[in-house]
N, C-alpha and C. Protein backbone atom coordinates (compact mmCIF):
# COMPACT_ATOMS: atom_id res chain seq x y z
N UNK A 1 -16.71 -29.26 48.43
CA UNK A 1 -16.82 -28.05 49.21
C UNK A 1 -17.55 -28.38 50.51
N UNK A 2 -17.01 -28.04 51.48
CA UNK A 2 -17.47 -27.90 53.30
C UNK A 2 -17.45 -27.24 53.72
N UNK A 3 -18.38 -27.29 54.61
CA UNK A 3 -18.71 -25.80 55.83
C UNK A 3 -18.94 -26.31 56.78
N UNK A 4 -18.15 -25.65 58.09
CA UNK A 4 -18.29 -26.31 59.16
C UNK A 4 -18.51 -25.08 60.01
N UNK A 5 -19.15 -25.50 61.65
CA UNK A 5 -19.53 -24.04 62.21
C UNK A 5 -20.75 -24.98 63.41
N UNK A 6 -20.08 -24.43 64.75
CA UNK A 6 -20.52 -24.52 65.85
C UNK A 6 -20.34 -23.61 66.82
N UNK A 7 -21.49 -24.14 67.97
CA UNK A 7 -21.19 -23.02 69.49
C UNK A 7 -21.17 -23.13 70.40
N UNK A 8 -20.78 -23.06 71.55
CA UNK A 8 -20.77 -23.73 72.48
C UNK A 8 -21.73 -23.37 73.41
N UNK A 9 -22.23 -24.35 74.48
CA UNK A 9 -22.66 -23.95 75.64
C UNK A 9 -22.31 -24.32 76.94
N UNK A 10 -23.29 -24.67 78.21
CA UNK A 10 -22.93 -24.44 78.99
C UNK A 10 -23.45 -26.47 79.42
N UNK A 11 -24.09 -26.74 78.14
CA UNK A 11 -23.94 -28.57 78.21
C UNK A 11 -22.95 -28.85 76.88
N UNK A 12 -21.68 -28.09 76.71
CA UNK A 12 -20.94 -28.56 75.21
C UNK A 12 -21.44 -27.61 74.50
N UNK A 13 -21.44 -28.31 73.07
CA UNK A 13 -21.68 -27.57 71.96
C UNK A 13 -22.36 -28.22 70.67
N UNK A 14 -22.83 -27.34 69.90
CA UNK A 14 -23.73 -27.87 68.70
C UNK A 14 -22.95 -27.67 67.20
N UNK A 15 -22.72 -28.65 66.55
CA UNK A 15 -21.55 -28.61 65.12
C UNK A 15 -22.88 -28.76 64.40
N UNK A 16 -22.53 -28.14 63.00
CA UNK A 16 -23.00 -28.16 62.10
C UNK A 16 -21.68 -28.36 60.68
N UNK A 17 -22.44 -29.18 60.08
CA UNK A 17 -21.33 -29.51 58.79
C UNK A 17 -22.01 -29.99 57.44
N UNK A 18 -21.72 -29.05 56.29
CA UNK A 18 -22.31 -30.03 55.37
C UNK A 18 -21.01 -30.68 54.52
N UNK A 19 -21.15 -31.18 53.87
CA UNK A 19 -20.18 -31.97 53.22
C UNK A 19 -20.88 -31.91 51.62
N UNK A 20 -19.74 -31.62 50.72
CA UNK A 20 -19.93 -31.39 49.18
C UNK A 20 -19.03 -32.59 48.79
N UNK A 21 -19.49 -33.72 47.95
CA UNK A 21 -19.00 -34.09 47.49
C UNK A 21 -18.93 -34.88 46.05
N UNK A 22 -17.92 -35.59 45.51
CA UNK A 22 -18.37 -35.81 43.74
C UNK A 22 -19.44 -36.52 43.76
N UNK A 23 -20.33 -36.42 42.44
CA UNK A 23 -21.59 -37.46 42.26
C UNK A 23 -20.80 -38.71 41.73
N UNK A 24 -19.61 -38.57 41.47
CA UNK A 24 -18.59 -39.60 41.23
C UNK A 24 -18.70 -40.71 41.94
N UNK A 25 -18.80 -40.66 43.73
CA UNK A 25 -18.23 -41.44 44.35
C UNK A 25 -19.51 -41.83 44.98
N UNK A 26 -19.22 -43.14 45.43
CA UNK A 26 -20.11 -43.57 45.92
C UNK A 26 -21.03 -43.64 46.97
N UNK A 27 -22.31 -43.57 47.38
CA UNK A 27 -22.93 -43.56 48.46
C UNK A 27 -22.01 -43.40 50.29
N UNK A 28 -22.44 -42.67 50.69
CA UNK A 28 -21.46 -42.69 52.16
C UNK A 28 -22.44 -43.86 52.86
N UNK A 29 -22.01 -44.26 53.73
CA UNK A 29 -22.46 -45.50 55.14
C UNK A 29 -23.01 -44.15 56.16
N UNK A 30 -24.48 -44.03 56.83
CA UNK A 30 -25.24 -43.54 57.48
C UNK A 30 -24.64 -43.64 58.74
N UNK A 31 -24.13 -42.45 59.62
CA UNK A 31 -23.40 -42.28 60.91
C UNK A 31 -23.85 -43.86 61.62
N UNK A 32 -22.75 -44.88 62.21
CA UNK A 32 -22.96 -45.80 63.22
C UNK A 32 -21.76 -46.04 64.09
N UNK A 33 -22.21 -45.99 65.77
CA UNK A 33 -21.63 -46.46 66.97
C UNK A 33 -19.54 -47.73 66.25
N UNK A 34 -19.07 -47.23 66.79
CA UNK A 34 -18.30 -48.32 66.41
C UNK A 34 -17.13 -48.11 67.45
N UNK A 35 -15.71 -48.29 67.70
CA UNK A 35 -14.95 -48.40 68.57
C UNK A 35 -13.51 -48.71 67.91
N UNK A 36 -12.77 -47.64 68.48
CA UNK A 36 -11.35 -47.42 68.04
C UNK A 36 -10.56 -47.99 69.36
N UNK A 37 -9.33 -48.99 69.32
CA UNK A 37 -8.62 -48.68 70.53
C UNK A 37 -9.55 -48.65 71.82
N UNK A 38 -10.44 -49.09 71.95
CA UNK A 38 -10.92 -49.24 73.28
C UNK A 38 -12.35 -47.99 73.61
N UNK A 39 -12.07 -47.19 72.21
CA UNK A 39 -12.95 -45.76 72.66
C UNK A 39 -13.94 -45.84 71.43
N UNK A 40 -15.32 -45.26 72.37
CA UNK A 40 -16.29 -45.15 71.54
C UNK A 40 -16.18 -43.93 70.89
N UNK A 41 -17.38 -44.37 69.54
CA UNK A 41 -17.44 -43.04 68.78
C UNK A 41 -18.39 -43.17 67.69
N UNK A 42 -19.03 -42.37 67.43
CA UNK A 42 -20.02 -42.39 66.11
C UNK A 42 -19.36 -41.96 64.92
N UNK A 43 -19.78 -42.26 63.57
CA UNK A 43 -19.30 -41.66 62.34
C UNK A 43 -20.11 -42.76 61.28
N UNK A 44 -20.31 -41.52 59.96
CA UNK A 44 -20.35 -41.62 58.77
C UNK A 44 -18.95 -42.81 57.95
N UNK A 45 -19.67 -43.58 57.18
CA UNK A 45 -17.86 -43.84 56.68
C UNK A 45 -18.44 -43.76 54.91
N UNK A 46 -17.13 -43.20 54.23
CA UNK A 46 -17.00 -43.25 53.13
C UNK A 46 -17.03 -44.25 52.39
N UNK A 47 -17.76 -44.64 51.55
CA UNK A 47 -17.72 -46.17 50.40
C UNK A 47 -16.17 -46.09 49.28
N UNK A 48 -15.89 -45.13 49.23
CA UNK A 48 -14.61 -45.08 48.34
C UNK A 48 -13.69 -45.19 49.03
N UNK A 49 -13.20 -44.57 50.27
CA UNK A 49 -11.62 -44.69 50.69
C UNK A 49 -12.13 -45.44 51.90
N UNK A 50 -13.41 -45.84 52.51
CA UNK A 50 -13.57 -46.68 53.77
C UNK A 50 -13.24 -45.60 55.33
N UNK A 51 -12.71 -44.24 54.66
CA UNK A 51 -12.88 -43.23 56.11
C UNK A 51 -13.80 -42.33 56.28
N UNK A 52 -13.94 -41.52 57.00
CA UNK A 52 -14.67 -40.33 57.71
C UNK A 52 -14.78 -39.52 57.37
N UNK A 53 -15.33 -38.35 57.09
CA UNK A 53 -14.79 -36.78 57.78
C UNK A 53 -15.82 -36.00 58.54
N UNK A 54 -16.29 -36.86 59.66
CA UNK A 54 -16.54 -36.09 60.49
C UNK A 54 -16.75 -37.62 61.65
N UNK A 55 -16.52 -37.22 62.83
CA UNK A 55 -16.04 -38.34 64.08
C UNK A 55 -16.45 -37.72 65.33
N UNK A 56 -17.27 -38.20 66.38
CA UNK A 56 -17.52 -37.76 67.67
C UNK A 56 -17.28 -38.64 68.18
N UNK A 57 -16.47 -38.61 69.53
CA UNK A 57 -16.09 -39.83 70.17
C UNK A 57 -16.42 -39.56 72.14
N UNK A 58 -16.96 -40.16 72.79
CA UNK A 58 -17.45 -40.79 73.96
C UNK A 58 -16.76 -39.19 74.87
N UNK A 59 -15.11 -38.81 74.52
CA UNK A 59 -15.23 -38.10 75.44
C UNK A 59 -15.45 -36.60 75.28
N UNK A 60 -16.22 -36.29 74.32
CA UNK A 60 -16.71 -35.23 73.58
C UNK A 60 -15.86 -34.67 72.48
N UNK A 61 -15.27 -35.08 71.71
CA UNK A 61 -14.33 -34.61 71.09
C UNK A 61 -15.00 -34.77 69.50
N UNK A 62 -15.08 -33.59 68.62
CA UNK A 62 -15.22 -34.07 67.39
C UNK A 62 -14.27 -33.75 66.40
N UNK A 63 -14.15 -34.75 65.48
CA UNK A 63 -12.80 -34.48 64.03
C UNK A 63 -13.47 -34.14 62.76
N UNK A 64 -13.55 -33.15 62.46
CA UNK A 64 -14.12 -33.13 61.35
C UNK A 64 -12.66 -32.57 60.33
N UNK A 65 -13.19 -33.54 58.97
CA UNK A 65 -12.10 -33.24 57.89
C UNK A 65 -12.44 -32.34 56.75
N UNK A 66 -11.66 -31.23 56.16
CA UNK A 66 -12.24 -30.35 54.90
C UNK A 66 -10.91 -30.64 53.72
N UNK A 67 -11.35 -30.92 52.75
CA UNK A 67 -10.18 -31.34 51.93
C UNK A 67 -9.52 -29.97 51.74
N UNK A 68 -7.98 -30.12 51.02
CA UNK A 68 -7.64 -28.59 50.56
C UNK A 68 -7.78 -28.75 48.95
N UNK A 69 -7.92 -28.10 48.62
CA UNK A 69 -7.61 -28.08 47.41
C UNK A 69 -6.84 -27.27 46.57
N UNK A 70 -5.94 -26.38 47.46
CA UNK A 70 -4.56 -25.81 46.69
C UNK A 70 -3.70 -26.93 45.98
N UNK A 71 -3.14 -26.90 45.22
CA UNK A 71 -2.02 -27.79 45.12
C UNK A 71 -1.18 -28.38 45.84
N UNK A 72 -0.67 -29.57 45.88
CA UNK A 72 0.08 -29.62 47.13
C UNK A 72 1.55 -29.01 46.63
N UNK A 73 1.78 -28.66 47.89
CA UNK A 73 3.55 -28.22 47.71
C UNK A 73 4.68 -29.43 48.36
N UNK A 74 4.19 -30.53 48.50
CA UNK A 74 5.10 -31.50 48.63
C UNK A 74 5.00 -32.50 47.34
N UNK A 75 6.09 -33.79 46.96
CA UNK A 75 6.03 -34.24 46.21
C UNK A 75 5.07 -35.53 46.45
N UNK A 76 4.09 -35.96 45.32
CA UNK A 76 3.33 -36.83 45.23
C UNK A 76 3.89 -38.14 45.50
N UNK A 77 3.19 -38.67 46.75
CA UNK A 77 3.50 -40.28 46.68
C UNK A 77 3.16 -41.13 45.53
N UNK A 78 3.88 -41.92 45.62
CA UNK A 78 3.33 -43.01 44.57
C UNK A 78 1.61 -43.42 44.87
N UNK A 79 1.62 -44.34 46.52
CA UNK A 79 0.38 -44.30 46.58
C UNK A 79 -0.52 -43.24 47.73
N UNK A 80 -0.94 -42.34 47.26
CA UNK A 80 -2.10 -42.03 48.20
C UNK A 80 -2.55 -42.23 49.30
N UNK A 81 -3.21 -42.02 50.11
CA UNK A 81 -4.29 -42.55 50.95
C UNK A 81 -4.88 -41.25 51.47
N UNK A 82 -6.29 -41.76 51.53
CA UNK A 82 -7.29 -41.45 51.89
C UNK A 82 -7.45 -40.62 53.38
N UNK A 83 -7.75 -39.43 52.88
CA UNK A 83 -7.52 -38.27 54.14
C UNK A 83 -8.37 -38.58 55.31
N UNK A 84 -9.95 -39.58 54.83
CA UNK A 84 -10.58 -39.47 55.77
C UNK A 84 -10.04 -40.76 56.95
N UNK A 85 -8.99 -41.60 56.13
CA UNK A 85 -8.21 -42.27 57.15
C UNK A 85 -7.43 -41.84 58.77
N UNK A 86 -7.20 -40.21 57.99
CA UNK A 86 -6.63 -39.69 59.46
C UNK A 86 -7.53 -39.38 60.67
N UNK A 87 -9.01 -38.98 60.18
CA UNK A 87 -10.33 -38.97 61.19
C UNK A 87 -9.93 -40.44 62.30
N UNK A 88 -10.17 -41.65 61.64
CA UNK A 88 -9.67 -43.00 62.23
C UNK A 88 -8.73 -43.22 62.93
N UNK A 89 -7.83 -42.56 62.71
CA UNK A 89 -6.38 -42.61 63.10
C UNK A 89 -6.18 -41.85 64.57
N UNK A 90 -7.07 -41.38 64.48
CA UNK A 90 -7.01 -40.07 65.87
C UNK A 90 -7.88 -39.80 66.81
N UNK A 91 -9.46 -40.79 66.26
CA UNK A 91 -10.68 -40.79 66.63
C UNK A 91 -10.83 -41.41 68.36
N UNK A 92 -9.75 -42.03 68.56
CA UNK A 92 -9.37 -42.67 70.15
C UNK A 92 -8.69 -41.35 71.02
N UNK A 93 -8.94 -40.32 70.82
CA UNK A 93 -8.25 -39.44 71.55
C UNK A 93 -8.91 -39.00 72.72
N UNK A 94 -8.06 -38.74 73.94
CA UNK A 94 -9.26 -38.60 75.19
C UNK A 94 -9.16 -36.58 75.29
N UNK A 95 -8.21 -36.10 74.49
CA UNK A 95 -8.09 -34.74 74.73
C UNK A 95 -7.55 -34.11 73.53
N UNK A 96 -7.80 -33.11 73.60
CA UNK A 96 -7.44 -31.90 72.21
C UNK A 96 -6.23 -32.09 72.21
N UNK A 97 -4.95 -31.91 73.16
CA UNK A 97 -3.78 -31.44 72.88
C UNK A 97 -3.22 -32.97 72.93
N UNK A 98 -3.96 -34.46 72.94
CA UNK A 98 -3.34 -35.63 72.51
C UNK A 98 -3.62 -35.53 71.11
N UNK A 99 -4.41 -35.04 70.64
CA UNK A 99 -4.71 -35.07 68.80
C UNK A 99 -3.52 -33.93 68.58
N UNK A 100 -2.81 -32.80 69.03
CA UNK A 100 -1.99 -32.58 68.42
C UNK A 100 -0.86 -32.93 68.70
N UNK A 101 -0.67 -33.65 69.57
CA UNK A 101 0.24 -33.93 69.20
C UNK A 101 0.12 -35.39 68.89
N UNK A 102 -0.02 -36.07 68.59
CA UNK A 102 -0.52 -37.39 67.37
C UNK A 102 -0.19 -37.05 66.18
N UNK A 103 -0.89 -35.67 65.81
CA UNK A 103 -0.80 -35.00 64.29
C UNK A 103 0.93 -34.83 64.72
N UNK A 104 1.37 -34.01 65.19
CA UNK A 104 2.55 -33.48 65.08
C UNK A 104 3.80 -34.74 64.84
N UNK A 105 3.24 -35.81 65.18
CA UNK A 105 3.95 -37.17 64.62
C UNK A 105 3.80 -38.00 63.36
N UNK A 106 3.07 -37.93 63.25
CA UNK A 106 2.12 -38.57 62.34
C UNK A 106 3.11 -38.37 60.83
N UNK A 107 3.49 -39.03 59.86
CA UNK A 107 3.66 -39.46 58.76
C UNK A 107 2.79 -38.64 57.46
N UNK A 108 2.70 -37.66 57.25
CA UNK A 108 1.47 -37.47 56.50
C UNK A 108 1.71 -36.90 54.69
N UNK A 109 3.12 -37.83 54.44
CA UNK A 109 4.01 -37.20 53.31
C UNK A 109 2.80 -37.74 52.47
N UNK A 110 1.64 -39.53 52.52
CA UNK A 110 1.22 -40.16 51.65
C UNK A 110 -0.46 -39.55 51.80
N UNK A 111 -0.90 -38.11 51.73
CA UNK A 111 -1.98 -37.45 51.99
C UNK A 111 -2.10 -36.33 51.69
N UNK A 112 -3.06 -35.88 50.41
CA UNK A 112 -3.09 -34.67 50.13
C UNK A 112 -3.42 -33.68 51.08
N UNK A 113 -3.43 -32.15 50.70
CA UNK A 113 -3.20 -31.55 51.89
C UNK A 113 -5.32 -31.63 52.15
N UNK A 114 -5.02 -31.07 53.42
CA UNK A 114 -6.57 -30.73 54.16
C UNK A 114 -6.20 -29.86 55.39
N UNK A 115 -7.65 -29.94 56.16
CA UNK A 115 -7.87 -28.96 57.37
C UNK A 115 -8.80 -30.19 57.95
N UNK A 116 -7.52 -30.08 59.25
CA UNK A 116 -8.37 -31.34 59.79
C UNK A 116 -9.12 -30.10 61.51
N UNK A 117 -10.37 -29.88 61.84
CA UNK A 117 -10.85 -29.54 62.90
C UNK A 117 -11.27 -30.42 63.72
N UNK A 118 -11.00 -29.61 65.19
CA UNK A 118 -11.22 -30.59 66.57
C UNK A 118 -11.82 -29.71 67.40
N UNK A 119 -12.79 -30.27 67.88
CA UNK A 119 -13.96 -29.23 68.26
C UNK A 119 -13.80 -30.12 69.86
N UNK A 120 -13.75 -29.80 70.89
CA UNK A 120 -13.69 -30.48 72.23
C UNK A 120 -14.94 -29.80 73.30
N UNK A 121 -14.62 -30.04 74.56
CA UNK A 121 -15.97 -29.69 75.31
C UNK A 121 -16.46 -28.18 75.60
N UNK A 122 -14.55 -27.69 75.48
CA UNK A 122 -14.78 -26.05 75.67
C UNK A 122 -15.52 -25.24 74.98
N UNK A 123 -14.99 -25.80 73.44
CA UNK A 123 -15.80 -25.43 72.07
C UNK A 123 -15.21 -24.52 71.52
N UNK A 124 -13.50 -24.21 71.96
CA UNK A 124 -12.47 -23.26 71.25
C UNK A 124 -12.30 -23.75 70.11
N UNK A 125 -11.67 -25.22 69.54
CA UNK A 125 -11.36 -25.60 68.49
C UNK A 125 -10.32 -25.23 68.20
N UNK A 126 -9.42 -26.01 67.47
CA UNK A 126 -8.23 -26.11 67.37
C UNK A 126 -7.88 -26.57 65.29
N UNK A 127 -7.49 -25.87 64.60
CA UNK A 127 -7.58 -26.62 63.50
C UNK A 127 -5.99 -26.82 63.08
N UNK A 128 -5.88 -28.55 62.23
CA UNK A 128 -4.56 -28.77 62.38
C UNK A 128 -4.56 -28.89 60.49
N UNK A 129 -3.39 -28.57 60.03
CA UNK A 129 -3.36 -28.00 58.91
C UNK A 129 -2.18 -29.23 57.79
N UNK A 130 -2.32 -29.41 57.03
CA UNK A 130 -1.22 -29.96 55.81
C UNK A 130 -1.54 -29.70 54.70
N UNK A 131 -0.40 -29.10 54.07
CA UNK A 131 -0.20 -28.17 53.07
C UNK A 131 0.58 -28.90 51.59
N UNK A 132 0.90 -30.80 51.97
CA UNK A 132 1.56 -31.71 51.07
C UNK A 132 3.38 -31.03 52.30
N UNK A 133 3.56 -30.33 52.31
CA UNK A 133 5.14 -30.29 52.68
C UNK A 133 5.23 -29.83 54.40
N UNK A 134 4.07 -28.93 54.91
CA UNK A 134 4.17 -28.52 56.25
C UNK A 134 2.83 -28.72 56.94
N UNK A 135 3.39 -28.80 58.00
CA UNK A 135 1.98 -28.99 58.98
C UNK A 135 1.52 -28.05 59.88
N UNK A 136 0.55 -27.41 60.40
CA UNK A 136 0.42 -25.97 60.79
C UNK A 136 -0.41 -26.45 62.80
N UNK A 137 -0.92 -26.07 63.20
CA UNK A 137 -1.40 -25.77 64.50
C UNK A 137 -2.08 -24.48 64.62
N UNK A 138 -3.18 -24.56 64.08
CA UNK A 138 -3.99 -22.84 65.16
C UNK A 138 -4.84 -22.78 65.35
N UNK A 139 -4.87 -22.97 66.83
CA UNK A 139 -5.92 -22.59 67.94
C UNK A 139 -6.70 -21.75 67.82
N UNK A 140 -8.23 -21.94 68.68
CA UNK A 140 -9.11 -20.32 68.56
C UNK A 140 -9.66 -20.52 67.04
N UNK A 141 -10.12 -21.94 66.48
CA UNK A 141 -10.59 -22.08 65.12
C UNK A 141 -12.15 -21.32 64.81
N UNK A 142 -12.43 -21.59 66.18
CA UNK A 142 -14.17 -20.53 66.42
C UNK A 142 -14.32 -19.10 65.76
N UNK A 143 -13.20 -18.24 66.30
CA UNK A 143 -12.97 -16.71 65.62
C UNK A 143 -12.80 -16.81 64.71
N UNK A 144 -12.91 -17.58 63.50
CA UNK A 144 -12.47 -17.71 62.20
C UNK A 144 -14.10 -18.56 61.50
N UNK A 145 -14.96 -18.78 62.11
CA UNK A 145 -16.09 -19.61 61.21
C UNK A 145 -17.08 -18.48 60.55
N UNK A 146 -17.47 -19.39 59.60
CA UNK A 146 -17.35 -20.62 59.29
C UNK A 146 -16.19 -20.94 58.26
N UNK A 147 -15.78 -22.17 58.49
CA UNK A 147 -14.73 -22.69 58.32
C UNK A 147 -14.81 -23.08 56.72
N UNK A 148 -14.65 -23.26 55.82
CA UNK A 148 -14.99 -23.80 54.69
C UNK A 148 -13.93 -24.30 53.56
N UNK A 149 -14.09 -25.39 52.33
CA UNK A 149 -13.21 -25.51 51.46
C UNK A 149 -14.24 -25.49 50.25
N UNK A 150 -13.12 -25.32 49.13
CA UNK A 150 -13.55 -25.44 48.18
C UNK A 150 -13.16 -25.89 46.70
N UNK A 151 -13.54 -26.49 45.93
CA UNK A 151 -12.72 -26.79 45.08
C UNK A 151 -12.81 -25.88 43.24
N UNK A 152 -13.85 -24.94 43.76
CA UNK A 152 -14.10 -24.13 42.87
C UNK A 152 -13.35 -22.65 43.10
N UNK A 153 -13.23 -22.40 44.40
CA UNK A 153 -13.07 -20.69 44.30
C UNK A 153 -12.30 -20.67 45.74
N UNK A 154 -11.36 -21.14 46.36
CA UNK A 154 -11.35 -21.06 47.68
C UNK A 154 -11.93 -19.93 48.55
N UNK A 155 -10.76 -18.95 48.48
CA UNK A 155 -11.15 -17.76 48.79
C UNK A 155 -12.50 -16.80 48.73
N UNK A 156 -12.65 -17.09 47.35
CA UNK A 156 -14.67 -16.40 47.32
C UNK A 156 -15.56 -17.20 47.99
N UNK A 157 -15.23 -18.54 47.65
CA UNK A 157 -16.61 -19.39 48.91
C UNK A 157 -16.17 -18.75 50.09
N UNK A 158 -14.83 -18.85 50.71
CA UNK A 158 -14.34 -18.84 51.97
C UNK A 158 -15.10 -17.29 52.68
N UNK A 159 -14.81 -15.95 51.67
CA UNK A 159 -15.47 -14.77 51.81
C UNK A 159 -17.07 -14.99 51.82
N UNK A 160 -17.40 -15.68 50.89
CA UNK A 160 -18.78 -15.23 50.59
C UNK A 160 -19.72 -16.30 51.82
N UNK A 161 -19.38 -17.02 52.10
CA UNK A 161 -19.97 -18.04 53.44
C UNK A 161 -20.01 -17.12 54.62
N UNK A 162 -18.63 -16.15 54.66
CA UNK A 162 -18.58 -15.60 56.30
C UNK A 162 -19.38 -14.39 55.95
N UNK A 163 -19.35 -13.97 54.87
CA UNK A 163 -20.84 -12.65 54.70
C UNK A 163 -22.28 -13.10 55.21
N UNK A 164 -22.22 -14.33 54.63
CA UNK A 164 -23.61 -15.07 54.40
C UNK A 164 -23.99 -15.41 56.19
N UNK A 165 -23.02 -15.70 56.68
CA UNK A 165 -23.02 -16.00 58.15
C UNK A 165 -23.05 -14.72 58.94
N UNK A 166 -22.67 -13.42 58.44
CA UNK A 166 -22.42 -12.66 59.61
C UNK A 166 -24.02 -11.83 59.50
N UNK A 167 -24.48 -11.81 57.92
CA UNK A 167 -25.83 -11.53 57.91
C UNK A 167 -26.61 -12.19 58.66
N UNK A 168 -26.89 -13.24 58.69
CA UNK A 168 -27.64 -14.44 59.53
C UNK A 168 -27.44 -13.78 61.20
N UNK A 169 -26.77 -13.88 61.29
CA UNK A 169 -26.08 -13.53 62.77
C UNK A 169 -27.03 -11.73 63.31
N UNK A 170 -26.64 -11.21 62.09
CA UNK A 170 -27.47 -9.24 62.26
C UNK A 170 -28.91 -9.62 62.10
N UNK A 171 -29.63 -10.62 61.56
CA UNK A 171 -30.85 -10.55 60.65
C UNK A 171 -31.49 -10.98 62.03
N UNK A 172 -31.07 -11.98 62.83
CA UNK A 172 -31.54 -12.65 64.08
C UNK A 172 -30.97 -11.98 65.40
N UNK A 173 -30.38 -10.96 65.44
CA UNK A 173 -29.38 -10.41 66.53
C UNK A 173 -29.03 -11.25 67.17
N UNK A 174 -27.92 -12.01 66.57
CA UNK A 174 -27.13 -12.88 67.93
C UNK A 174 -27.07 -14.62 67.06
N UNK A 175 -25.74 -14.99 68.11
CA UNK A 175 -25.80 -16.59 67.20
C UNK A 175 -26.17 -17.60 68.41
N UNK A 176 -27.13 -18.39 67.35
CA UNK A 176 -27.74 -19.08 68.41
C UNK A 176 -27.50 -20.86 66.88
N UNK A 177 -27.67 -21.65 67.95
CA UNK A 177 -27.74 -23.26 66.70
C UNK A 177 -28.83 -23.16 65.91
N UNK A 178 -29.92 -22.39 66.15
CA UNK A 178 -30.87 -22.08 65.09
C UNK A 178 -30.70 -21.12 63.91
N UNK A 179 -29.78 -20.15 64.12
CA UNK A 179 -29.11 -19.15 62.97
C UNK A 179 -28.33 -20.17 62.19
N UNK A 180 -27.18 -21.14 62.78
CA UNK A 180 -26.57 -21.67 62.04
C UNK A 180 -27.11 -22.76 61.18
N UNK A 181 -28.22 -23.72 61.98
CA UNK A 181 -28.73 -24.68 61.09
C UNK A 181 -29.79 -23.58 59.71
N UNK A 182 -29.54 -22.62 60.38
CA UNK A 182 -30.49 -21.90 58.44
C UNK A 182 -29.39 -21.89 58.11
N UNK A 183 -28.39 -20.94 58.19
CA UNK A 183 -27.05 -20.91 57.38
C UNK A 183 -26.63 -22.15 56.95
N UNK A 184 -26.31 -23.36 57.68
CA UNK A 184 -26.04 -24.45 56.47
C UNK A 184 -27.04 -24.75 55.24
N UNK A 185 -28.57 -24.43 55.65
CA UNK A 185 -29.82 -24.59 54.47
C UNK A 185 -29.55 -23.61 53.37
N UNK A 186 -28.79 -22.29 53.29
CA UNK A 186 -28.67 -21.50 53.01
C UNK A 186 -28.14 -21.54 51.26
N UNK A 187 -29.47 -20.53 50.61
CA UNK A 187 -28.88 -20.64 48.96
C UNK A 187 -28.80 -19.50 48.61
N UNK A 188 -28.64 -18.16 49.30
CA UNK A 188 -28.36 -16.56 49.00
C UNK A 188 -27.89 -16.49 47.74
N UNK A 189 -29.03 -16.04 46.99
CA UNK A 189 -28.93 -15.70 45.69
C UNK A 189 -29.67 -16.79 44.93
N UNK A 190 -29.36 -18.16 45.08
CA UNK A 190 -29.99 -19.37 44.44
C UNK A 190 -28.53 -20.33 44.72
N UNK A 191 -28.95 -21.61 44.33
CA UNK A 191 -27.81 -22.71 44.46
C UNK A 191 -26.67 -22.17 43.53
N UNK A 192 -25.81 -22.33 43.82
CA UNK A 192 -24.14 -22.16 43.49
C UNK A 192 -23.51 -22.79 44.48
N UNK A 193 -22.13 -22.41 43.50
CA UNK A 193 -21.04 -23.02 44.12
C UNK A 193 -20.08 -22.66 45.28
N UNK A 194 -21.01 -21.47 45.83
CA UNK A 194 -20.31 -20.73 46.93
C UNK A 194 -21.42 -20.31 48.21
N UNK A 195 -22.77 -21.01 47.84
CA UNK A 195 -23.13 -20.70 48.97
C UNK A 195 -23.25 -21.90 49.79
N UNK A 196 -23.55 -21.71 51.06
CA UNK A 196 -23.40 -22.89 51.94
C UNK A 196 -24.06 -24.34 51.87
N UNK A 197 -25.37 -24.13 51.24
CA UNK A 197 -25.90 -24.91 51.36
C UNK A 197 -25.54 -25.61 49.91
């Protein structure tokens, strides 16, 4: 389960993301400097599949990945690969509308579905979508945060995060990166599986 949620200003913008993941898998690699194709960029990397899901790169651009966890509606490859591979794959991009269309080429029959977000300097965001059979495009990802997945409840985390956020937002009048970094700390009610933190 992930929650993602930023804002922009008038130097960029401030992301916030937590990342839920199995006690299964192994330790992640601590965000470090590295270089795609000629372009810088910071990131986390995964010890199990060796990718990302979350990427900032030199010309302000960030990728952050949320798994899906509907079923997929395309048929299962034989082998897999690793969603946070597509963070990598795209992390050299100098502009929003070169990541979609990259995605809009891109091969992505051997990848369960996700929500891949691209957060750029404006700070509209753009989120690009695979479903196992279709691939989606929609812009204006901001009017929609916080963004979230889940592998317990989609929809109720998805509801119960944007309650949890719009309180935060009334309790402080107004959204500022300090409302949101409580909202990711956030255990409304106590720890579960649907609140943000």
């Amino acid at each position: 389960m992930c929650t993602l949620t930023w804002i922009g200003g008038p130097e960029g913008y401030e992301l916030f993301f937590n990342r839920d993941e199995l006690l299964t898998r192994g330790p992640e690699t601590a965000p470090t400097l590295a270089e795609a194709r000629g372009v810088r960029f910071i990131a986390p990397r995964d010890a199990d599949g060796g990718g990302t899901w979350i990427a900032a790169n030199e010309y302000g651009l960030t990728l952050c990945l949320l798994n899906g966890y509907q079923p997929s509606r395309g048929t299962a490859c034989t082998r897999m690969l690793s969603r946070g591979a597509l963070v990598l794959a795209l992390v050299d991009a100098s502009e929003e509308r070169d990541i979609g269309r990259r995605f809009a080429q891109m091969d992505l029959a051997p990848f369960r579905p996700f929500s891949l977000l691209v957060v750029g300097p404006q700070g509209a965001g753009q989120e690009l979508a695979w479903d196992g059979l279709e691939r989606a495009r929609r812009p204006g990802a901001q009017m929609r945060l916080p963004i979230a997945s889940s592998s317990v409840d989609q929809e109720a985390a998805q509801a119960f995060r944007r309650a949890e956020l719009e309180t935060c937002i009334a309790r402080e009048n107004g959204l500022s990166p300090a409302v949101l970094e409580r909202f990711h700390k956030s255990h409304p009610g106590g720890p579960g599986a649907l609140t943000p933190c």
